[in-house]
Each structure stands twice: as structure tokens, then as C-alpha cells.
PDB file of N, CA and C in Angstrom:
ATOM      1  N   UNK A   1       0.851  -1.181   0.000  1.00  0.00           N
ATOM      2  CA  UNK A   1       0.000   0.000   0.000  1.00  0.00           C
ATOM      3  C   UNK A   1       0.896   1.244   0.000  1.00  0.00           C
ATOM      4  N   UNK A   2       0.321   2.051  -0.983  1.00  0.00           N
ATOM      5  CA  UNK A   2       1.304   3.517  -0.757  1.00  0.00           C
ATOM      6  C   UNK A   2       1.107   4.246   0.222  1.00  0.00           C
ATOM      7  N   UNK A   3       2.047   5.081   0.175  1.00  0.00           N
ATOM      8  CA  UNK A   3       1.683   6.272   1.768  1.00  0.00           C
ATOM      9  C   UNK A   3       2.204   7.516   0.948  1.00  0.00           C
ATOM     10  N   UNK A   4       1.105   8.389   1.187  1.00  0.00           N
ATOM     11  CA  UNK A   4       1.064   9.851   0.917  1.00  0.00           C
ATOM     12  C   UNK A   4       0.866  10.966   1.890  1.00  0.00           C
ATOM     13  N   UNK A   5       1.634  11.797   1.719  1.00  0.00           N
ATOM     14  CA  UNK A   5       1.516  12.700   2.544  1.00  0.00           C
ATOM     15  C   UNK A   5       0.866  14.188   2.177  1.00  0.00           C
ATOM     16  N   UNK A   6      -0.320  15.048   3.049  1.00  0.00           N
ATOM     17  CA  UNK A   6      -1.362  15.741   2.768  1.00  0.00           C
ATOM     18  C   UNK A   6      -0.594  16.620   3.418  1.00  0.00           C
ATOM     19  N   UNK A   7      -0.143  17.789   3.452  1.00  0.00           N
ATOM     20  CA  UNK A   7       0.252  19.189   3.629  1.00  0.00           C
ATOM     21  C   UNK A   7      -0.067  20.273   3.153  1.00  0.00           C
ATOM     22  N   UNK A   8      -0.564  21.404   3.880  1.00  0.00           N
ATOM     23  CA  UNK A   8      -0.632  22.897   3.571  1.00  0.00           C
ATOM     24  C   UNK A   8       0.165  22.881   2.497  1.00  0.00           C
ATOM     25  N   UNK A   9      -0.258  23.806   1.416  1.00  0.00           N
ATOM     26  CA  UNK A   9       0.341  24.054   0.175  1.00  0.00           C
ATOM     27  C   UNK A   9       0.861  25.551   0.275  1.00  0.00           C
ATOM     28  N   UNK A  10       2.251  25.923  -0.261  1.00  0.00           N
ATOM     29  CA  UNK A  10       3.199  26.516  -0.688  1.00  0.00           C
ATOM     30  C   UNK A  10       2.801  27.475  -1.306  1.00  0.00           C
ATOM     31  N   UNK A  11       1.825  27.088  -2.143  1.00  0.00           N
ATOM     32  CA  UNK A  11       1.228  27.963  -3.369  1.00  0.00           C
ATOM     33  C   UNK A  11       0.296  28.767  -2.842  1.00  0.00           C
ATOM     34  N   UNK A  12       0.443  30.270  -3.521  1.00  0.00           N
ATOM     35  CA  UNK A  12      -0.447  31.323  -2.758  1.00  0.00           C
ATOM     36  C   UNK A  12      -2.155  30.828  -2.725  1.00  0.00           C
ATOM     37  N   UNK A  13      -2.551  30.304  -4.022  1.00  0.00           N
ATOM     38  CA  UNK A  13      -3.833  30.094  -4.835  1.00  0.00           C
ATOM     39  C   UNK A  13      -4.567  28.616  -4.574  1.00  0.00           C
ATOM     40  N   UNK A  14      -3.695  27.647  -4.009  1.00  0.00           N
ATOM     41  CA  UNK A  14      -3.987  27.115  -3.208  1.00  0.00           C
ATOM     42  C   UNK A  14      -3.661  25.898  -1.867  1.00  0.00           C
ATOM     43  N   UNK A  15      -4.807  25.356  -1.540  1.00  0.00           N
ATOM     44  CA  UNK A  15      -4.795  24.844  -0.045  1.00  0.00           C
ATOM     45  C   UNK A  15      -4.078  23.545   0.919  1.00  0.00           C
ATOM     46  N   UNK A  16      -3.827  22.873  -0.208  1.00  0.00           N
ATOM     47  CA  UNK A  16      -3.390  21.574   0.168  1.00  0.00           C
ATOM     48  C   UNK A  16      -2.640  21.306  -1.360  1.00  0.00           C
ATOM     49  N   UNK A  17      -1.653  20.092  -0.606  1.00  0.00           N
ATOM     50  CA  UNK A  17      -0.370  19.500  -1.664  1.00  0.00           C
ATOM     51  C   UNK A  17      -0.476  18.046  -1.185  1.00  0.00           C
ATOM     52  N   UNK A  18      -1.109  17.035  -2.343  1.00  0.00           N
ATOM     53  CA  UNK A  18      -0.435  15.473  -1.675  1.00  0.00           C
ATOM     54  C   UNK A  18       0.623  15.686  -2.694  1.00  0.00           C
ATOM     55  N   UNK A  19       1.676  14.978  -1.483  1.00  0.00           N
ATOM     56  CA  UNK A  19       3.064  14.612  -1.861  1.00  0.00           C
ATOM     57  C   UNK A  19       2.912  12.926  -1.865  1.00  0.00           C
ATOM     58  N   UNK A  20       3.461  12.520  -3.282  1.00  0.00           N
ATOM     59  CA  UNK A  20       3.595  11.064  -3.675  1.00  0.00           C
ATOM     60  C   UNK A  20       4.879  10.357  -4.037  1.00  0.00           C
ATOM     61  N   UNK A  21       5.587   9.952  -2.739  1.00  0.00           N
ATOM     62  CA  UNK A  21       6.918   9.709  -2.981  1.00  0.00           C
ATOM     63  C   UNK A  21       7.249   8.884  -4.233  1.00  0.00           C
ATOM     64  N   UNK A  22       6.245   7.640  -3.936  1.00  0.00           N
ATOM     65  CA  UNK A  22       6.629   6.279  -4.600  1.00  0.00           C
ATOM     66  C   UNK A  22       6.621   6.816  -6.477  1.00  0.00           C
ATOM     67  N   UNK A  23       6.084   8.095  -6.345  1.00  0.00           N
ATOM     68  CA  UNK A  23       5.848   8.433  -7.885  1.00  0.00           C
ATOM     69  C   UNK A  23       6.740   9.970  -7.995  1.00  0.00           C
ATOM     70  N   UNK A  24       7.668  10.209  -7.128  1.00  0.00           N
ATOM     71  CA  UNK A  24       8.393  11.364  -7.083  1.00  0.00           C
ATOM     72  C   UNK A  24       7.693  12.190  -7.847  1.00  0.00           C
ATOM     73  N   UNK A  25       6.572  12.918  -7.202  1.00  0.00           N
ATOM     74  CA  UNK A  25       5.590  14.077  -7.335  1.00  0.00           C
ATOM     75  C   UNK A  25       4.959  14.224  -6.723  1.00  0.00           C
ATOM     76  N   UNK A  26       4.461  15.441  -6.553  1.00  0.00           N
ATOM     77  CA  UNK A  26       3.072  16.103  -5.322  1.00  0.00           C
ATOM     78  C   UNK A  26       2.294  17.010  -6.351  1.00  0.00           C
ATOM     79  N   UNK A  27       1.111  17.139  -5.804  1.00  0.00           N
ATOM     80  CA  UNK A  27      -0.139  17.498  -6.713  1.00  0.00           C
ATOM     81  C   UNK A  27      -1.061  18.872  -5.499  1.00  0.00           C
ATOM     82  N   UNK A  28      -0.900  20.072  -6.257  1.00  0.00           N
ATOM     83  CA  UNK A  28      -1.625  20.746  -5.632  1.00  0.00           C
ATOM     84  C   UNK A  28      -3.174  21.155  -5.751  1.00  0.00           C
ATOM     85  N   UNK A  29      -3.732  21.509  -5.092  1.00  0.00           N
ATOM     86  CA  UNK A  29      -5.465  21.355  -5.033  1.00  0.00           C
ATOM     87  C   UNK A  29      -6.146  22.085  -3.722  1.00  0.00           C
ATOM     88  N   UNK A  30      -7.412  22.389  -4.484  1.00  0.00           N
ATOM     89  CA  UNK A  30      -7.905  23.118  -3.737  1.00  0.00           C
ATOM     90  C   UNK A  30      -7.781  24.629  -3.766  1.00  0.00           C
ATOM     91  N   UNK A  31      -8.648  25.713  -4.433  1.00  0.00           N
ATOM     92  CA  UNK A  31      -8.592  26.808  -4.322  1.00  0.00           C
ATOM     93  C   UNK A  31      -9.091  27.383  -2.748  1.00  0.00           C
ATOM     94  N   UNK A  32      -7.599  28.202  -2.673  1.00  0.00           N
ATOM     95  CA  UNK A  32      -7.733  28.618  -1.464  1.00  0.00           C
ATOM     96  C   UNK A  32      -8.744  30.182  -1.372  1.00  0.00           C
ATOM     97  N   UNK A  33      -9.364  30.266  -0.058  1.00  0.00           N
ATOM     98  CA  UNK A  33     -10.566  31.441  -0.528  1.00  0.00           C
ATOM     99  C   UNK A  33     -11.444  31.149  -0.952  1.00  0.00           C
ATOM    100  N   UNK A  34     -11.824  29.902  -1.608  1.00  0.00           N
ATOM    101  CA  UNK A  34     -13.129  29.209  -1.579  1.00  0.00           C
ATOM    102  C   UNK A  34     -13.972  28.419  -0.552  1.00  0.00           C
ATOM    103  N   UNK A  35     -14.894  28.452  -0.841  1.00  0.00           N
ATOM    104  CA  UNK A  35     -15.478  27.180   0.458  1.00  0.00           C
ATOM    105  C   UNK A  35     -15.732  25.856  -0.574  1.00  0.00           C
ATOM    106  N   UNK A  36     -15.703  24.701   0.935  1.00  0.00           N
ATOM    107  CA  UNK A  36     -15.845  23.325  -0.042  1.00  0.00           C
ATOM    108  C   UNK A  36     -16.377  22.601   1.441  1.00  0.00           C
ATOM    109  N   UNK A  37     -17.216  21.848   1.065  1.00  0.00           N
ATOM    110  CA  UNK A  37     -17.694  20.882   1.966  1.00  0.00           C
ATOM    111  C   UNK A  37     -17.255  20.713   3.396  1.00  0.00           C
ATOM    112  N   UNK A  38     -15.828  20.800   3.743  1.00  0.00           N
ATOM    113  CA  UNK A  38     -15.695  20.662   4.812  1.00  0.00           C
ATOM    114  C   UNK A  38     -15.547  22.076   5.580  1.00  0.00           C
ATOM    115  N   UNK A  39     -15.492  22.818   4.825  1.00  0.00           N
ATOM    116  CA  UNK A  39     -15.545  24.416   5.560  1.00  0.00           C
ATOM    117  C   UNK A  39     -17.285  24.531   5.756  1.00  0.00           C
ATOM    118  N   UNK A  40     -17.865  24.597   4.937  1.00  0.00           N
ATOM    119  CA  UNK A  40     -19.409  24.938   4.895  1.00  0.00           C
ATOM    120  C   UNK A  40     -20.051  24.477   6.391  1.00  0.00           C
ATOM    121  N   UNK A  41     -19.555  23.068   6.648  1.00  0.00           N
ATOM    122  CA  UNK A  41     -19.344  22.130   8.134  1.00  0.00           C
ATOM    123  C   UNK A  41     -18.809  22.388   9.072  1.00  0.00           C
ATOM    124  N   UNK A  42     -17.581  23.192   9.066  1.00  0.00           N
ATOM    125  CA  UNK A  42     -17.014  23.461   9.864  1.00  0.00           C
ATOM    126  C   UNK A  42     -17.262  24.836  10.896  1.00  0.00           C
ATOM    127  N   UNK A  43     -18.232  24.970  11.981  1.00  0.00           N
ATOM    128  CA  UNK A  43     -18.446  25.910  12.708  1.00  0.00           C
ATOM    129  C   UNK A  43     -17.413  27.345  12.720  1.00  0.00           C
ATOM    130  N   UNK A  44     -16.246  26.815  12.858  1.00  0.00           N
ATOM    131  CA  UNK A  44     -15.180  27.828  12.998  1.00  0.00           C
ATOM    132  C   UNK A  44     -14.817  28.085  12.246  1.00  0.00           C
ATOM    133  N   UNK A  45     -15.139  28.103  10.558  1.00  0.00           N
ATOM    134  CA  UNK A  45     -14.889  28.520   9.559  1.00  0.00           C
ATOM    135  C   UNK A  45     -15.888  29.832   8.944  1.00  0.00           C
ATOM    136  N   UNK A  46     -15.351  30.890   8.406  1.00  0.00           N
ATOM    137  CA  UNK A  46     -16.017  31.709   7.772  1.00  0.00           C
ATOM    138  C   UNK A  46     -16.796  31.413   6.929  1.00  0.00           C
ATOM    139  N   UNK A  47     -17.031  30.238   6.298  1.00  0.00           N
ATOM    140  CA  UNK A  47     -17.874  29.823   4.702  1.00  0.00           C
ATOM    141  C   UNK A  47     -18.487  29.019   5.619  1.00  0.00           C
ATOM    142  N   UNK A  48     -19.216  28.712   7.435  1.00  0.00           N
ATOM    143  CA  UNK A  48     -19.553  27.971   7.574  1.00  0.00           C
ATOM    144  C   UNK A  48     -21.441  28.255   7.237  1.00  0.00           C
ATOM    145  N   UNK A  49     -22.198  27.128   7.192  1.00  0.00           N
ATOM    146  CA  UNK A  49     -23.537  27.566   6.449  1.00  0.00           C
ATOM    147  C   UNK A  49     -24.595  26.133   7.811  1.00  0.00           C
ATOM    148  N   UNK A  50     -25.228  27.283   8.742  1.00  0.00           N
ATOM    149  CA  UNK A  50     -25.531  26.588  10.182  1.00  0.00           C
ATOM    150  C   UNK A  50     -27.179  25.938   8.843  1.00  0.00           C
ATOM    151  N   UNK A  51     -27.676  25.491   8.102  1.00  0.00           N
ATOM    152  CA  UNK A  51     -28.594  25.244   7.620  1.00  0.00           C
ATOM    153  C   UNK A  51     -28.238  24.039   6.733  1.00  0.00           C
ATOM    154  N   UNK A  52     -28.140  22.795   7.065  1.00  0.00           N
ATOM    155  CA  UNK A  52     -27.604  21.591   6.573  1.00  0.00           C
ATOM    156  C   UNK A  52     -28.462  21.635   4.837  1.00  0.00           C
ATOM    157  N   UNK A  53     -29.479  21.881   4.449  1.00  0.00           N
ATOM    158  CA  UNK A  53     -30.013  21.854   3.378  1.00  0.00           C
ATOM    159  C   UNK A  53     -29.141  23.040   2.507  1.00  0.00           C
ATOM    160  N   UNK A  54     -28.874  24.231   2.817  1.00  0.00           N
ATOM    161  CA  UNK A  54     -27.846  24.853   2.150  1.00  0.00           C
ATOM    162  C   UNK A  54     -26.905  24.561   2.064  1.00  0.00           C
ATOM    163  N   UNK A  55     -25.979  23.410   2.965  1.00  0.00           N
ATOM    164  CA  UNK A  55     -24.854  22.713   2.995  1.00  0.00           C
ATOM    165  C   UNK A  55     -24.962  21.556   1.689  1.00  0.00           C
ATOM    166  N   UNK A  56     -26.270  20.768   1.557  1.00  0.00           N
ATOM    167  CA  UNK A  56     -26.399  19.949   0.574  1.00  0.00           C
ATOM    168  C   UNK A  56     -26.527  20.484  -0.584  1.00  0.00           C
ATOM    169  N   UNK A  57     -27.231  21.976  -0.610  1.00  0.00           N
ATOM    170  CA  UNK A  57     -27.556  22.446  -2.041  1.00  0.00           C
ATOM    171  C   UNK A  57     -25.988  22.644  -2.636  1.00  0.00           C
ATOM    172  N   UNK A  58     -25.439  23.221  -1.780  1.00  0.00           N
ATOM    173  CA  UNK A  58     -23.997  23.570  -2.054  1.00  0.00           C
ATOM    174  C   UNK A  58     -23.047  22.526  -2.791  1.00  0.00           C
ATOM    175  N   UNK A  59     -23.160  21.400  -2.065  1.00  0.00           N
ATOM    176  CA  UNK A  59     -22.601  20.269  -2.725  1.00  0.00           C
ATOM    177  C   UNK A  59     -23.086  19.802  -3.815  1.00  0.00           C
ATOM    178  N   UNK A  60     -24.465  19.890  -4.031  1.00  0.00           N
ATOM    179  CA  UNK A  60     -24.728  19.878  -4.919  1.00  0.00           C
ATOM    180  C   UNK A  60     -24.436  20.024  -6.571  1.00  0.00           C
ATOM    181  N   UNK A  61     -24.437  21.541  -6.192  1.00  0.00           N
ATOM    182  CA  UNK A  61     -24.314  22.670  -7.467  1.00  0.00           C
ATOM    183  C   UNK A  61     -22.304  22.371  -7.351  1.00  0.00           C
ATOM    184  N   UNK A  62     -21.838  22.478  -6.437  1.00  0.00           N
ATOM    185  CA  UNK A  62     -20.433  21.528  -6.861  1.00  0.00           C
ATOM    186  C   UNK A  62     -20.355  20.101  -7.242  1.00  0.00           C
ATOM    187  N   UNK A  63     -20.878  19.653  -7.270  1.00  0.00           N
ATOM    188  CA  UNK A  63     -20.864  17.880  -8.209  1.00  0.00           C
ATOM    189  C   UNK A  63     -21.197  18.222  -9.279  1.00  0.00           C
ATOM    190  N   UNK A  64     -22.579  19.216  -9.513  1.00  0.00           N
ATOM    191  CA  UNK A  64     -22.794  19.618 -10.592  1.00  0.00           C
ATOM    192  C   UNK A  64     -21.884  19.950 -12.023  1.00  0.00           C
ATOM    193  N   UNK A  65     -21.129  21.055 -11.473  1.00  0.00           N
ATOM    194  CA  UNK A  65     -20.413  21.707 -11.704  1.00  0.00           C
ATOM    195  C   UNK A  65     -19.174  20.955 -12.177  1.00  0.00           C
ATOM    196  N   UNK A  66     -18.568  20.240 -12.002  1.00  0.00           N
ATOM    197  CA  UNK A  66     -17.433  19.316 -11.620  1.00  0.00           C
ATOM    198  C   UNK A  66     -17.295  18.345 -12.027  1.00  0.00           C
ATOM    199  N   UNK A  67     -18.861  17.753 -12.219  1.00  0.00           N
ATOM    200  CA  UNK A  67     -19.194  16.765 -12.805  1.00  0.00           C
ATOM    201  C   UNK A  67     -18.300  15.997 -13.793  1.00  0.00           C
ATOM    202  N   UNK A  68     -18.018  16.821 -14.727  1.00  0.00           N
ATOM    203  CA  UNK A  68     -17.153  16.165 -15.868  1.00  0.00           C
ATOM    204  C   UNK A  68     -15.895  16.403 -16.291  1.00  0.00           C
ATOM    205  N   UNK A  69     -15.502  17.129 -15.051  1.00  0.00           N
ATOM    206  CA  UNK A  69     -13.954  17.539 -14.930  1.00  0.00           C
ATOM    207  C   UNK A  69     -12.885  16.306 -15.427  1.00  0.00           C
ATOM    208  N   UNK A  70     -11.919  16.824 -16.348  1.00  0.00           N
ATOM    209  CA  UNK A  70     -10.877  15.870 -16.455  1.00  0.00           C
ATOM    210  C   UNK A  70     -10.352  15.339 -15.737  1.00  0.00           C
ATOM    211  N   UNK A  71      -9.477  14.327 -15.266  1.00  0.00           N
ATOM    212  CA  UNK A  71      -9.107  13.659 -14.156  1.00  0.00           C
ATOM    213  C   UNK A  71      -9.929  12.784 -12.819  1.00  0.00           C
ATOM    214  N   UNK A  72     -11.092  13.031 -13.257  1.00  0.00           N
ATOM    215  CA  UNK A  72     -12.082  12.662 -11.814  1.00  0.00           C
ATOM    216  C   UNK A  72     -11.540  11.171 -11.817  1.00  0.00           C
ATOM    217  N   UNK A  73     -11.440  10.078 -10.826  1.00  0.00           N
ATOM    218  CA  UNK A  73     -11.178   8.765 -10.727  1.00  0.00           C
ATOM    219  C   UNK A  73      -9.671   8.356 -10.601  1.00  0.00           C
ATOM    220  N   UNK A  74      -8.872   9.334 -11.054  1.00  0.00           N
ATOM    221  CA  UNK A  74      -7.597   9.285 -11.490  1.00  0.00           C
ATOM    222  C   UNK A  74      -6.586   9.842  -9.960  1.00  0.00           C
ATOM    223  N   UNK A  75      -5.979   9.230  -9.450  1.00  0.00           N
ATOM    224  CA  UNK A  75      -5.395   9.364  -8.032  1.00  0.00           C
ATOM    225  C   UNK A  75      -4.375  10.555  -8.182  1.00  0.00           C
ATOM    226  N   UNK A  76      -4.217  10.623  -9.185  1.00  0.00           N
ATOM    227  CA  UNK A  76      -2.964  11.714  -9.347  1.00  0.00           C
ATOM    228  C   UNK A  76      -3.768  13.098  -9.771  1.00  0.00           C
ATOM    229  N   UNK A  77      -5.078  12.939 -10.283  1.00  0.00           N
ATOM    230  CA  UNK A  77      -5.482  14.378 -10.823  1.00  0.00           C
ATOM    231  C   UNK A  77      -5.855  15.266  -9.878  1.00  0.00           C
ATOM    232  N   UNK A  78      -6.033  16.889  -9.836  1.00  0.00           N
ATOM    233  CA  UNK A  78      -6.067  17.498  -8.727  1.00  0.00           C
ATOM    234  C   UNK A  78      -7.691  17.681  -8.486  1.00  0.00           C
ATOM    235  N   UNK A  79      -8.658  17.473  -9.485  1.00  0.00           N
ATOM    236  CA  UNK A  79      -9.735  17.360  -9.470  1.00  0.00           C
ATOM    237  C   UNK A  79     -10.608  15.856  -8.793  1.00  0.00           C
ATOM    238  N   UNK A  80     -10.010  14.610  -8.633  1.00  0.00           N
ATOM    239  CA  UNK A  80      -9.880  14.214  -7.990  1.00  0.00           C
ATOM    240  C   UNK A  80     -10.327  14.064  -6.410  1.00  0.00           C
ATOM    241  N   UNK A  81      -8.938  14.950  -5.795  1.00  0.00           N
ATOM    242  CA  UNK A  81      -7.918  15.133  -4.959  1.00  0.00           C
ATOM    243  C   UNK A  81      -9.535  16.027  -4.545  1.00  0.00           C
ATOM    244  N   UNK A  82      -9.324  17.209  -4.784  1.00  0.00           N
ATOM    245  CA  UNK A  82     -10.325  18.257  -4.406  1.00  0.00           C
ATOM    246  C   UNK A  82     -11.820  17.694  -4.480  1.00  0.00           C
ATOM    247  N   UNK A  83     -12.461  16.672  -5.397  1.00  0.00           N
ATOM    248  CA  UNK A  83     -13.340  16.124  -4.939  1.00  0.00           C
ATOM    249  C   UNK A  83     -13.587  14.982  -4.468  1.00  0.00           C
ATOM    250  N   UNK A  84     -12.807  14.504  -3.691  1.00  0.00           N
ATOM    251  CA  UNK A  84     -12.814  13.282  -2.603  1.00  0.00           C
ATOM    252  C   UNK A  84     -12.632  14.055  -1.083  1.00  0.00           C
ATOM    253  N   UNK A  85     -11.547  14.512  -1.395  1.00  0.00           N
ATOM    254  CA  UNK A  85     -11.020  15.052   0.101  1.00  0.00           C
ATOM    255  C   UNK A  85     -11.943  16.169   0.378  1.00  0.00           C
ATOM    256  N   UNK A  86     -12.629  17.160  -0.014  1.00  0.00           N
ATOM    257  CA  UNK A  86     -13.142  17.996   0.059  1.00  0.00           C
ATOM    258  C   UNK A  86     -14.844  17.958  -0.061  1.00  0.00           C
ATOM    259  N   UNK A  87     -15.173  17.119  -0.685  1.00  0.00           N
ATOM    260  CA  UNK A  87     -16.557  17.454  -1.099  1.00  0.00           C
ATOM    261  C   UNK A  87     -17.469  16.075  -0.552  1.00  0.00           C
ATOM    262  N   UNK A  88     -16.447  14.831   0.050  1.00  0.00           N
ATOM    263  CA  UNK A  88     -17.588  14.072   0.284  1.00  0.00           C
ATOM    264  C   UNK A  88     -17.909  13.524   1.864  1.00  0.00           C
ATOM    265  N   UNK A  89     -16.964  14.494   2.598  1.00  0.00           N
ATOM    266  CA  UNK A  89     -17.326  13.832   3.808  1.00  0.00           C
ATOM    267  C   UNK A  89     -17.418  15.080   4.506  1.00  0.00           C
ATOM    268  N   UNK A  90     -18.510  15.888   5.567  1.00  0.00           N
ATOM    269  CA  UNK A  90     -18.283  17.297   6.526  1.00  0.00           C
ATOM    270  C   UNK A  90     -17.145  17.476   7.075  1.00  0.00           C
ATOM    271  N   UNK A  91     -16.183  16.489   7.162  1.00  0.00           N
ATOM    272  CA  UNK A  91     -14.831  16.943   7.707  1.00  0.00           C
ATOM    273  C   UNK A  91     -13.555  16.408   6.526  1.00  0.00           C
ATOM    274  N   UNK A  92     -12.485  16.940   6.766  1.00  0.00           N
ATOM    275  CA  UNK A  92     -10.925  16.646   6.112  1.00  0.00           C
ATOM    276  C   UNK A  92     -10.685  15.311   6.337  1.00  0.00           C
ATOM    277  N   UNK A  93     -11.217  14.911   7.697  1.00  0.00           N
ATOM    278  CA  UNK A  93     -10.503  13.528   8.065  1.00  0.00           C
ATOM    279  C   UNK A  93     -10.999  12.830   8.021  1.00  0.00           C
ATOM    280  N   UNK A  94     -12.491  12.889   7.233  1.00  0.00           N
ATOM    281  CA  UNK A  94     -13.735  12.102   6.504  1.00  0.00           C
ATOM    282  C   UNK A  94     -13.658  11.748   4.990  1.00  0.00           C
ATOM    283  N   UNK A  95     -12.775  12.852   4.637  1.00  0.00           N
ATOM    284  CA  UNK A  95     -12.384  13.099   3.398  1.00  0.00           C
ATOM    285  C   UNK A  95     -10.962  12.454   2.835  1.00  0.00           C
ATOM    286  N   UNK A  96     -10.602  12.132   4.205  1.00  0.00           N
ATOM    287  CA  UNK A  96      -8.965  11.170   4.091  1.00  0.00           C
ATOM    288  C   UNK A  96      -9.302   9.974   3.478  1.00  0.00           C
ATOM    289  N   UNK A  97     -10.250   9.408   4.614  1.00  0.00           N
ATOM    290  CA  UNK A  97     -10.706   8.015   4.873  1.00  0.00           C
ATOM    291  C   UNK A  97     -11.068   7.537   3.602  1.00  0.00           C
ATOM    292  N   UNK A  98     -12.140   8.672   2.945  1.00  0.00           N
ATOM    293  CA  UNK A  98     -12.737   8.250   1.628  1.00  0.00           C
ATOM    294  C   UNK A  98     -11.397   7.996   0.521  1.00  0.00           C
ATOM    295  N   UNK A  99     -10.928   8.939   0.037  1.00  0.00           N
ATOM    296  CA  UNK A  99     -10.187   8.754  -0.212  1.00  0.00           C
ATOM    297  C   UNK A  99      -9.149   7.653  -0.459  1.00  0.00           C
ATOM    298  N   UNK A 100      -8.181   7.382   0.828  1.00  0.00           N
ATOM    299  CA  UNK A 100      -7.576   5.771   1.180  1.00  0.00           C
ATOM    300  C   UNK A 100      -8.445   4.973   0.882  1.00  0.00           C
ATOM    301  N   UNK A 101      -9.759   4.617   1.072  1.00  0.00           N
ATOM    302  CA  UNK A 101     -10.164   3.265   0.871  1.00  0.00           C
ATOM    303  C   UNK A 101     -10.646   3.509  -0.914  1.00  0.00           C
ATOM    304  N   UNK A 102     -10.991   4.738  -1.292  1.00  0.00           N
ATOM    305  CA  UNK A 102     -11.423   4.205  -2.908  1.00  0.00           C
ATOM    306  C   UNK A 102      -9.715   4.185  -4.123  1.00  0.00           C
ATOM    307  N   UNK A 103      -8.307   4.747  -3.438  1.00  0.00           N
ATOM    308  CA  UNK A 103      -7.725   4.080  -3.452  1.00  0.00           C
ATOM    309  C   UNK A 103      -6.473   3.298  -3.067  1.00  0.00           C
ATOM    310  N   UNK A 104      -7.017   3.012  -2.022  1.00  0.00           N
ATOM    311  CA  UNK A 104      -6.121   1.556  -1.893  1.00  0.00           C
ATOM    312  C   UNK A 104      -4.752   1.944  -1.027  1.00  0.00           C
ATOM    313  N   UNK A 105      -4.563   3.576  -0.181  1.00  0.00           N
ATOM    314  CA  UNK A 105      -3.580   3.745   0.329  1.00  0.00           C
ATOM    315  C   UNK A 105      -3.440   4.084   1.566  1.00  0.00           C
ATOM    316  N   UNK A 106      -2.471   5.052   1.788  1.00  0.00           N
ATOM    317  CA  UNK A 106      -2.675   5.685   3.216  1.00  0.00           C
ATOM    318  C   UNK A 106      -2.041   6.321   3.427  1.00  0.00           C
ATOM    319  N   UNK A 107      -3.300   7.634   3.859  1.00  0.00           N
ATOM    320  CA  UNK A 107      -2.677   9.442   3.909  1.00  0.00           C
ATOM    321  C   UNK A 107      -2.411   9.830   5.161  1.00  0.00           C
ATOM    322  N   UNK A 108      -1.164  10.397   5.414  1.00  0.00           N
ATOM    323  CA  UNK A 108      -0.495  10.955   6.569  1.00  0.00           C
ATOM    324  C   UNK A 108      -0.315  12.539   6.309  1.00  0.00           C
ATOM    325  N   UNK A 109      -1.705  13.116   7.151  1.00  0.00           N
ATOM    326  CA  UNK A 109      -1.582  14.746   7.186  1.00  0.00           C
ATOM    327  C   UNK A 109      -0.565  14.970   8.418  1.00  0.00           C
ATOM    328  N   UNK A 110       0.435  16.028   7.435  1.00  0.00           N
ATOM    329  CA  UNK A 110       1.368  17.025   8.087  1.00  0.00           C
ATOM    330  C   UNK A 110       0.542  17.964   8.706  1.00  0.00           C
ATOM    331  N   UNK A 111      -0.426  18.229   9.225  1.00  0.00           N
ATOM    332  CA  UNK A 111      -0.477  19.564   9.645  1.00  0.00           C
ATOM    333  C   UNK A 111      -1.962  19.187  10.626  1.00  0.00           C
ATOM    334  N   UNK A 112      -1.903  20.125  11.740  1.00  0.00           N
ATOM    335  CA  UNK A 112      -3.224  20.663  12.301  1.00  0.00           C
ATOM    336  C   UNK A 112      -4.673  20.495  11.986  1.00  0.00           C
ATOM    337  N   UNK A 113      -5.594  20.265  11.999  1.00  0.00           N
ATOM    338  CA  UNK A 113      -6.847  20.703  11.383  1.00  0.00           C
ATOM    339  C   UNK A 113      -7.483  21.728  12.135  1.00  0.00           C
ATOM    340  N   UNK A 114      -8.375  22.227  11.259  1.00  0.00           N
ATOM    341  CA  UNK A 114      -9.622  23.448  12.210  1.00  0.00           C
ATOM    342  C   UNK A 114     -10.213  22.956  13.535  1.00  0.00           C
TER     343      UNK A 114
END
């Protein structure tokens, strides 16, 4: 099983970097300044939305949206990355889990959560 590592990203624009040793590359994702599923959830977040049906519409109109983005399924694409980790579980570390099990690894976040 691989092991990847999830870290704050470098990049002004955005939020997170998996780093993929076994494939000497890291993949950045996530526009930072946006909201995404686990902020909308997250009380202590500014994009948080206390009305769970506006939380679903939200996700929504992002699956929508996203829907047919290049890379979706693909472990390395950042679209992906941003809709697993981000869009399908109310938290990051809901969003790990999913993640590792659809494929097959295991993510070690560097950093803090909210």
C-alpha cells in the first residue's frame, strides 16, 4: 500500500499538496478562498452555512459543476484530490478516509486541522 503525505500548500492560490513519494511528485489542489464541503461544516470557519439543506444544495451545485472535470477517478489528478477530500465527507478527516479506501492507500496529514 502507498503512503502519501497531505500538507498545507506553498502555493499562494492554493490549499493543500499530496506529496507522492513512490511516484516522485506532489499534486496541488484546492482553491484557497473558496469554500468546499468541509468548511461549509465546519463551525469555525467563515464559509460555515448553520442550515444543513444549504450545505447539501452547495454540494450539490459543486458535483454539478465538476461533474465532468478531467481527471475525476484518477489518483494523481487534482480534481480528484479536491473532490474526494473535500466534497464528500463534513470533515478533512472524513475526506482522508474516503479517499484511502477508494484508493487503496494511506494518507499521513502534516499539519493541524480546524
Amino acid at each position: 500500500m502507498d503512503t502519501f503525505y497531505l500538507k498545507k500548500s506553498t502555493r499562494k492560490d492554493k490549499k493543500y499538496v499530496m506529496e507522492m513519494p513512490k511516484y516522485n511528485h506532489k499534486h496541488h489542489f484546492g482553491a484557497k478562498g473558496m469554500r468546499d464541503f468541509t468548511l461549509i461544516n465546519n463551525k469555525k470557519s467563515k464559509f460555515y452555512l448553520a442550515d444543513k439543506d444549504k450545505r447539501d444544495k452547495v454540494k450539490k451545485a459543486y458535483k454539478a459543476r465538476h461533474g465532468g472535470d478531467k481527471g475525476l477517478g484518477n489518483i494523481h489528478s487534482p480534481a480528484e484530490l479536491s473532490d474526494v477530500l473535500l466534497w464528500t465527507a463534513p470533515t478533512l478527516q472524513g475526506g482522508i478516509k474516503n479517499y484511502e479506501k477508494r484508493h487503496n492507500v494511506n494518507v499521513i496529514k502534516k499539519f493541524n486541522f480546524m
